[in-house]
Protein backbone atom coordinates (compact mmCIF):
# COMPACT_ATOMS: atom_id res chain seq x y z
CA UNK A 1 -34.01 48.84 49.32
CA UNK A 2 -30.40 50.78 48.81
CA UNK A 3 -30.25 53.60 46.86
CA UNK A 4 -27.71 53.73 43.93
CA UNK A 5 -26.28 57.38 43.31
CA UNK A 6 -25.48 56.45 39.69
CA UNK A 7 -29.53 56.17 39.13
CA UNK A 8 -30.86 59.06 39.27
CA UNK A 9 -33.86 59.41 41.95
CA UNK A 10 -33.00 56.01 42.54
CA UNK A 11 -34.58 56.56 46.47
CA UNK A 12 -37.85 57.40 45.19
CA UNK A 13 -37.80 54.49 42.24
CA UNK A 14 -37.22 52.04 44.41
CA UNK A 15 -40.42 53.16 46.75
CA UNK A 16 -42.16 53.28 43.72
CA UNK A 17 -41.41 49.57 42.01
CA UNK A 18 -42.17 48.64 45.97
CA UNK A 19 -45.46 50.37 45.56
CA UNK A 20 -45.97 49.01 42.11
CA UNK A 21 -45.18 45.34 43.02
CA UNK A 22 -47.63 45.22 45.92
CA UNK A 23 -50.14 46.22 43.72
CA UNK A 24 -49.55 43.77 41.17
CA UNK A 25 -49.61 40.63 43.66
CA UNK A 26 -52.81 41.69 45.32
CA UNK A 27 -55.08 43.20 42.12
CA UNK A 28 -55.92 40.46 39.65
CA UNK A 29 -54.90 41.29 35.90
CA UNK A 30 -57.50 42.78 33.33
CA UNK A 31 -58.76 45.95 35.42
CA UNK A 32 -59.41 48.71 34.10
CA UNK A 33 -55.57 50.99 34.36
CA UNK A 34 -58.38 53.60 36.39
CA UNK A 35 -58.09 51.01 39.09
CA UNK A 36 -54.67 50.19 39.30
CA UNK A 37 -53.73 53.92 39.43
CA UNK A 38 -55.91 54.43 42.42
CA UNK A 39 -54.46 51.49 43.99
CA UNK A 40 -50.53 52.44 43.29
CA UNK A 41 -51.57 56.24 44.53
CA UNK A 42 -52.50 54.41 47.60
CA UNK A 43 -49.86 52.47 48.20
CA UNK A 44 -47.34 55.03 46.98
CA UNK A 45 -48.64 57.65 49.53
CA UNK A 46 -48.72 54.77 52.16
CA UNK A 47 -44.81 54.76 51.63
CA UNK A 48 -44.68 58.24 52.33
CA UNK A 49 -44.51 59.50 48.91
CA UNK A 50 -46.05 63.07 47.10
CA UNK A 51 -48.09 61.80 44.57
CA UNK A 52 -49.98 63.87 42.26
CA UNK A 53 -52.31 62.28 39.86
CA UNK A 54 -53.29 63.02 36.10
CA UNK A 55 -51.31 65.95 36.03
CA UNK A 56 -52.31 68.45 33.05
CA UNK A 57 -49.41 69.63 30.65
CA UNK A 58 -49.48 71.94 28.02
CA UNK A 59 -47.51 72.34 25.01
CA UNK A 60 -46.20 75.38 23.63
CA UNK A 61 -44.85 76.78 20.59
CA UNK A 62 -43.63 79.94 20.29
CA UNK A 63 -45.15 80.80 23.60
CA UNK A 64 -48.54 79.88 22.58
CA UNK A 65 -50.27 76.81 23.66
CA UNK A 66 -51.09 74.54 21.04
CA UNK A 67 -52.11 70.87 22.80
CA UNK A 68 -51.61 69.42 26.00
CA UNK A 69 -51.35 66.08 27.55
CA UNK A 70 -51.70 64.47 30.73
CA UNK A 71 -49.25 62.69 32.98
CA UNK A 72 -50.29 59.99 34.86
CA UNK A 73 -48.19 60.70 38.07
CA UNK A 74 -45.95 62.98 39.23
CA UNK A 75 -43.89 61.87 42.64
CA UNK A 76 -42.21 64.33 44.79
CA UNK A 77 -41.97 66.42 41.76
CA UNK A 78 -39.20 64.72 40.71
CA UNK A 79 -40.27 61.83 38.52
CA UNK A 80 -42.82 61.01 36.38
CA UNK A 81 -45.04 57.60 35.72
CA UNK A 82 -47.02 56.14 32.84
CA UNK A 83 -49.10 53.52 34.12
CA UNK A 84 -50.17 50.73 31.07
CA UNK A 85 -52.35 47.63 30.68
CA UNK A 86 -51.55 47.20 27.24
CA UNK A 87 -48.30 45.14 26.58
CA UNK A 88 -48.73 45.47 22.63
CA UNK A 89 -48.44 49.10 22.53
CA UNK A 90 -45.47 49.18 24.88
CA UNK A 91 -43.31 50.53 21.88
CA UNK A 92 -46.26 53.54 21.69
CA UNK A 93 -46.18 54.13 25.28
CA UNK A 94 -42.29 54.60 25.46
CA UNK A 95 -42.24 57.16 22.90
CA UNK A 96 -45.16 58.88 24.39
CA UNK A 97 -42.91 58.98 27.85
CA UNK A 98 -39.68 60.19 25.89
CA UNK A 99 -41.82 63.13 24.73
CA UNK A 100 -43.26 64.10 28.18
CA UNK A 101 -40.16 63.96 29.46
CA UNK A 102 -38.94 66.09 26.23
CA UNK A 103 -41.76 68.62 27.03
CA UNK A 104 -41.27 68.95 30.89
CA UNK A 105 -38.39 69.45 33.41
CA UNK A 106 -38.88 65.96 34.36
CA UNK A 107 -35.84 63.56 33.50
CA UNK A 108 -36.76 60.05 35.12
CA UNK A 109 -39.97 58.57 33.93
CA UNK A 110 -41.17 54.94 34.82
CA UNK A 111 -43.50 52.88 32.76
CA UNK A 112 -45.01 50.45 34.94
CA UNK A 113 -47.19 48.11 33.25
CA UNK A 114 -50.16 46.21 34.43
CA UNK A 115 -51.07 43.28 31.66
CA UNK A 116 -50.45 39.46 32.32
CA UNK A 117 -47.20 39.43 30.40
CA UNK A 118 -44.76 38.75 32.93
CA UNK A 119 -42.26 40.25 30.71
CA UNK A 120 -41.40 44.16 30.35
CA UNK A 121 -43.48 44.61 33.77
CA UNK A 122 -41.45 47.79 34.03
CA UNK A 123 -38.91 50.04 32.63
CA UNK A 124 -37.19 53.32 33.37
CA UNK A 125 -35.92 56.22 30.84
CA UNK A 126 -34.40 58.95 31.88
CA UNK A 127 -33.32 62.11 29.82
CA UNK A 128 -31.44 64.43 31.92
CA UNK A 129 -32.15 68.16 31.29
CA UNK A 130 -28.55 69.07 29.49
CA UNK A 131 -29.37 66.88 26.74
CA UNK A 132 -32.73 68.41 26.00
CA UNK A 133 -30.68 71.53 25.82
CA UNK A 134 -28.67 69.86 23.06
């Protein structure tokens, strides 16, 4: 797969949807997301990928910590992923990426999604660190 420079971390997307696409042809649908995450960890490390799983966040307000939330993946600490089995609540999940991207140094975040839909199996936002200045 070619990397596009306008993309950013386009290298490590692409290794990512390759991951993410072998999984989906060889796991039947409507597993539980546990099991697909272990499988695209595998298969993402197979690639030759840092992967770090379930990655603890907290949020802070005045430089106390008041919540925290968990990212699914974090690859070569570069880009995050929020893996879903629930095409319905896509619209939820999206805004729940925005803000973990809002909240971290992060500025690419996939959503790769599991279900049966064949639609929306996948989508990238990104939010670049001078706009979250803004």
């Amino acid at each position: 797969m070619a990397t596009d420079p306008k993309y950013l971390h386009s290298d490590i997307s692409n290794l990512i949807l390759q991951a993410f696409y072998t999984v989906r042809n060889l796991l039947p649908y409507n597993l539980t997301t546990d099991i697909y995450k272990r499988a695209l960890n595998i298969e993402m490390e197979s690639l030759g990928l840092s992967v770090y799983c379930d990655k603890t966040v907290e949020i802070k307000y005045k430089d106390k910590v008041v919540g925290s939330f968990v990212i699914d993946f974090v690859v070569n600490d570069s880009l995050i992923i929020k893996v879903i089995e629930d095409i319905a609540a896509s619209e939820q999940y999206e805004f729940d990426a925005k803000n973990q991207l809002r909240l971290t140094e992060y500025e690419v975040c996939l959503i790769l999604n599991f279900s049966a839909e064949p639609e929306h199996q996948q989508r990238r936002i990104v939010l670049t660190n001078d706009i979250k200045k803004q």
